[in-house]
C-alpha atoms as a PDB file:
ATOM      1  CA  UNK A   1     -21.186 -17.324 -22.748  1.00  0.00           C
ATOM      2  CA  UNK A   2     -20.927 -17.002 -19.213  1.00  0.00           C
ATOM      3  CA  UNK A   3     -17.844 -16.537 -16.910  1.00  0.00           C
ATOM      4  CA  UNK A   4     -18.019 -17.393 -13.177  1.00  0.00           C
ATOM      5  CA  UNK A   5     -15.290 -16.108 -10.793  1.00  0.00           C
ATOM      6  CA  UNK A   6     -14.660 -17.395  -7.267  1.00  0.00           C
ATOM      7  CA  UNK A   7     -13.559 -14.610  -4.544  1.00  0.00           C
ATOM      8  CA  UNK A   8      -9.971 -15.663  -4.957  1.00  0.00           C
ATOM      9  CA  UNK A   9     -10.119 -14.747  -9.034  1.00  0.00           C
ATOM     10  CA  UNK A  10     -11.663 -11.263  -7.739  1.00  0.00           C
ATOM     11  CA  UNK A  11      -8.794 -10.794  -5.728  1.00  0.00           C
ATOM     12  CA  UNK A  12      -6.080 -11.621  -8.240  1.00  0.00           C
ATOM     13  CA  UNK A  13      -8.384  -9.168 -10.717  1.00  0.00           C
ATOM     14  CA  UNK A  14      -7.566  -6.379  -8.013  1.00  0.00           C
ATOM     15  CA  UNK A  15      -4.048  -6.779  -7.712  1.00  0.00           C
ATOM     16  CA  UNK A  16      -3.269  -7.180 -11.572  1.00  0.00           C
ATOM     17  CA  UNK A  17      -5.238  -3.702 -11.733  1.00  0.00           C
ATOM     18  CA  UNK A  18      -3.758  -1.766  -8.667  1.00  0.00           C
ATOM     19  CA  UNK A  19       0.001  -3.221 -10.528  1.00  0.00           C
ATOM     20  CA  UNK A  20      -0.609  -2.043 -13.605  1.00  0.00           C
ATOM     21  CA  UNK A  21      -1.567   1.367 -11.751  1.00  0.00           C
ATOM     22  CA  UNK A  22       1.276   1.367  -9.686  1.00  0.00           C
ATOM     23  CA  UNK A  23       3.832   0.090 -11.890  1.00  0.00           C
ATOM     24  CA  UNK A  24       4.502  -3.134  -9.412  1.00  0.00           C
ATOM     25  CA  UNK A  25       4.084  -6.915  -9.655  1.00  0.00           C
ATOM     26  CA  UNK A  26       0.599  -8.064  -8.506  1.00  0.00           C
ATOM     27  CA  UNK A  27       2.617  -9.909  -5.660  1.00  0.00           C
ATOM     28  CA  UNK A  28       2.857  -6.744  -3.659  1.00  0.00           C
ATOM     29  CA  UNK A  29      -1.149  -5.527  -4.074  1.00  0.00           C
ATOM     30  CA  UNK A  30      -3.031  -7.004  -0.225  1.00  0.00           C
ATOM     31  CA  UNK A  31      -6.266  -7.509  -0.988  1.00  0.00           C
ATOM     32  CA  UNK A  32      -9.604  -6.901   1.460  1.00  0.00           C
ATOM     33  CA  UNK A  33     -13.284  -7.345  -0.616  1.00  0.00           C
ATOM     34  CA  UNK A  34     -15.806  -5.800   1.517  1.00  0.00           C
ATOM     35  CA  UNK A  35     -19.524  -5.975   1.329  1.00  0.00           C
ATOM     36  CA  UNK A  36     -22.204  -3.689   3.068  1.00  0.00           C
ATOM     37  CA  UNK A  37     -25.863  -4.269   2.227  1.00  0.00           C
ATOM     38  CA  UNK A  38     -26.811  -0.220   2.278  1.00  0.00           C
ATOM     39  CA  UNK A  39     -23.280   0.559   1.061  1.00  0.00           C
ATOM     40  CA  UNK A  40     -22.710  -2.329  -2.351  1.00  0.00           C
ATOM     41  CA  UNK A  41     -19.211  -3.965  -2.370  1.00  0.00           C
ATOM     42  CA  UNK A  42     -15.821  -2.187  -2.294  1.00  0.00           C
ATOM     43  CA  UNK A  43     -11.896  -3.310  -1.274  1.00  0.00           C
ATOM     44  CA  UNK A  44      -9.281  -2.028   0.683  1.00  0.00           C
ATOM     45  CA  UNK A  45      -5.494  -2.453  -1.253  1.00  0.00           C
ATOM     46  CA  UNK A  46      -2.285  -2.180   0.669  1.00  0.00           C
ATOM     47  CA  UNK A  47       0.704  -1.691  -1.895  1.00  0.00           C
ATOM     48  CA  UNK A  48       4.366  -0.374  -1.043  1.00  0.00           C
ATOM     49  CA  UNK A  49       3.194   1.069   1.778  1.00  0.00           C
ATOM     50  CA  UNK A  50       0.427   3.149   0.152  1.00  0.00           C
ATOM     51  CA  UNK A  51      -3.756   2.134   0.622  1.00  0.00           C
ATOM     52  CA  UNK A  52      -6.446   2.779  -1.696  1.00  0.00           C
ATOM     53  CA  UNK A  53     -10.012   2.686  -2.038  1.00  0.00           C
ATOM     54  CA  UNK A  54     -11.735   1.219  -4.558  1.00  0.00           C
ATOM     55  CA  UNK A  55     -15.634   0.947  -5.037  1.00  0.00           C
ATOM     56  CA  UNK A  56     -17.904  -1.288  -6.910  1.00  0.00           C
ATOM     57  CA  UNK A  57     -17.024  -0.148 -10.234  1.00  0.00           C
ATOM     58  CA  UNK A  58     -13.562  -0.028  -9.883  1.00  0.00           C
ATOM     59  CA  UNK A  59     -13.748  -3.714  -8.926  1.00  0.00           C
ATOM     60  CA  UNK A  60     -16.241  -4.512 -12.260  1.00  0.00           C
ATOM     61  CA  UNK A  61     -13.252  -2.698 -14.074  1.00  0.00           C
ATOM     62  CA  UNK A  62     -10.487  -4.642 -12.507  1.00  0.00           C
ATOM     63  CA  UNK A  63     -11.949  -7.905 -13.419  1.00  0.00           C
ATOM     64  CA  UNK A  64     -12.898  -6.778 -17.413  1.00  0.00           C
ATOM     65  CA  UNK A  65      -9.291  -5.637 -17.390  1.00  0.00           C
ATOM     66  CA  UNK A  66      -8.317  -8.488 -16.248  1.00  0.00           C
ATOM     67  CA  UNK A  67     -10.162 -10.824 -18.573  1.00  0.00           C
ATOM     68  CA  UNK A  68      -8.913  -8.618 -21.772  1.00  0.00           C
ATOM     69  CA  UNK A  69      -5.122  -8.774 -20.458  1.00  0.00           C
ATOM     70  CA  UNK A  70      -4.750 -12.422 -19.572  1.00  0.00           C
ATOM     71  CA  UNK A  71      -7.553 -14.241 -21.672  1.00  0.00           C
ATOM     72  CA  UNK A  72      -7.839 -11.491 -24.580  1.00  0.00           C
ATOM     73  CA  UNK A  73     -11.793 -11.268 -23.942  1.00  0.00           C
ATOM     74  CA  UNK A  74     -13.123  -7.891 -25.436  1.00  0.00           C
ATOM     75  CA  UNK A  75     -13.448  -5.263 -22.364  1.00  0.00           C
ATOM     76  CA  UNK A  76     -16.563  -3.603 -24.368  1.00  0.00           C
ATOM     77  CA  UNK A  77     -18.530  -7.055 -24.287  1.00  0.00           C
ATOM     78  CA  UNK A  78     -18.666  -7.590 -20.708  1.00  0.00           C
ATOM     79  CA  UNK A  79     -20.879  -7.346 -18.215  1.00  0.00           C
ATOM     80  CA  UNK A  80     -19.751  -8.194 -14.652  1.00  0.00           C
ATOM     81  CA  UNK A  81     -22.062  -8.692 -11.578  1.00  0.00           C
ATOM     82  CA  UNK A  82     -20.969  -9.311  -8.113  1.00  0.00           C
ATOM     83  CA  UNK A  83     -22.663 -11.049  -5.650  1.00  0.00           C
ATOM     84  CA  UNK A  84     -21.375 -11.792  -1.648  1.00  0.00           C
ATOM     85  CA  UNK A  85     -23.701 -14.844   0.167  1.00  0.00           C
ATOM     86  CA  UNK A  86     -22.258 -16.116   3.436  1.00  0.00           C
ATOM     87  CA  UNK A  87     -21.959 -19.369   2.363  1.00  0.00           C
ATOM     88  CA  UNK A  88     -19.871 -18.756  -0.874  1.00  0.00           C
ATOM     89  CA  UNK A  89     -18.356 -15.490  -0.413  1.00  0.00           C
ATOM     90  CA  UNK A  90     -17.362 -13.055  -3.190  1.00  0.00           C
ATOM     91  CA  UNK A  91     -18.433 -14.173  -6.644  1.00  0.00           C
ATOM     92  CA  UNK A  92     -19.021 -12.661  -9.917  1.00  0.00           C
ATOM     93  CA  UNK A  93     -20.874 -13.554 -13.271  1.00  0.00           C
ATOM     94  CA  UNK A  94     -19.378 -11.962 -16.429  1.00  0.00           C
ATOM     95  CA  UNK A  95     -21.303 -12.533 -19.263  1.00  0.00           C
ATOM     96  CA  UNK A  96     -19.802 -12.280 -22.709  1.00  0.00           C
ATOM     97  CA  UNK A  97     -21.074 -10.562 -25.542  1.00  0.00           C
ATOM     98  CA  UNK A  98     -20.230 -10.992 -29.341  1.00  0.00           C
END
């Protein structure tokens, strides 16, 4: 089974994560994706004042935990690739294993 993820399901992956982290709603997590070819992806978070880095695998993370919190998918059986094209953004293909 396959999973596809616009940019805006990225974002709301981040700021479920950084919340749980933080002890906060996901309301108050800002979200920036970033994308440099030499560098992979990454994002910027803004929340309660307070900024954070996170890198490629903390965004692969964010979404898994997302998936197993909201949809009860099994963390352990996913496997989450980014991709950034100009024309459609951020986007990521989890596949699902049994």
């Amino acid at each position: 089974m396959e999973v596809l993820f616009n940019e805006q399901d990225i974002v709301d992956s981040i700021c479920i994560y950084i919340a749980l982290k933080e002890r906060i709603e996901p309301q108050q997590v800002e979200v920036d994706l970033e994308f440099h070819p030499s560098l992979g992806f990454a994002a910027s978070t803004l929340a309660l004042g307070r900024t954070a880095r996170l890198h490629e695998q903390d965004i692969i993370d964010a979404v898994a935990v997302y998936l197993q919190d909201y949809h009860q998918f099994v963390a352990n059986h996913l496997q989450v690739n980014l991709s950034f094209s100009e024309k459609n953004g951020f986007t990521s293909s989890i596949q699902v294993f049994e």
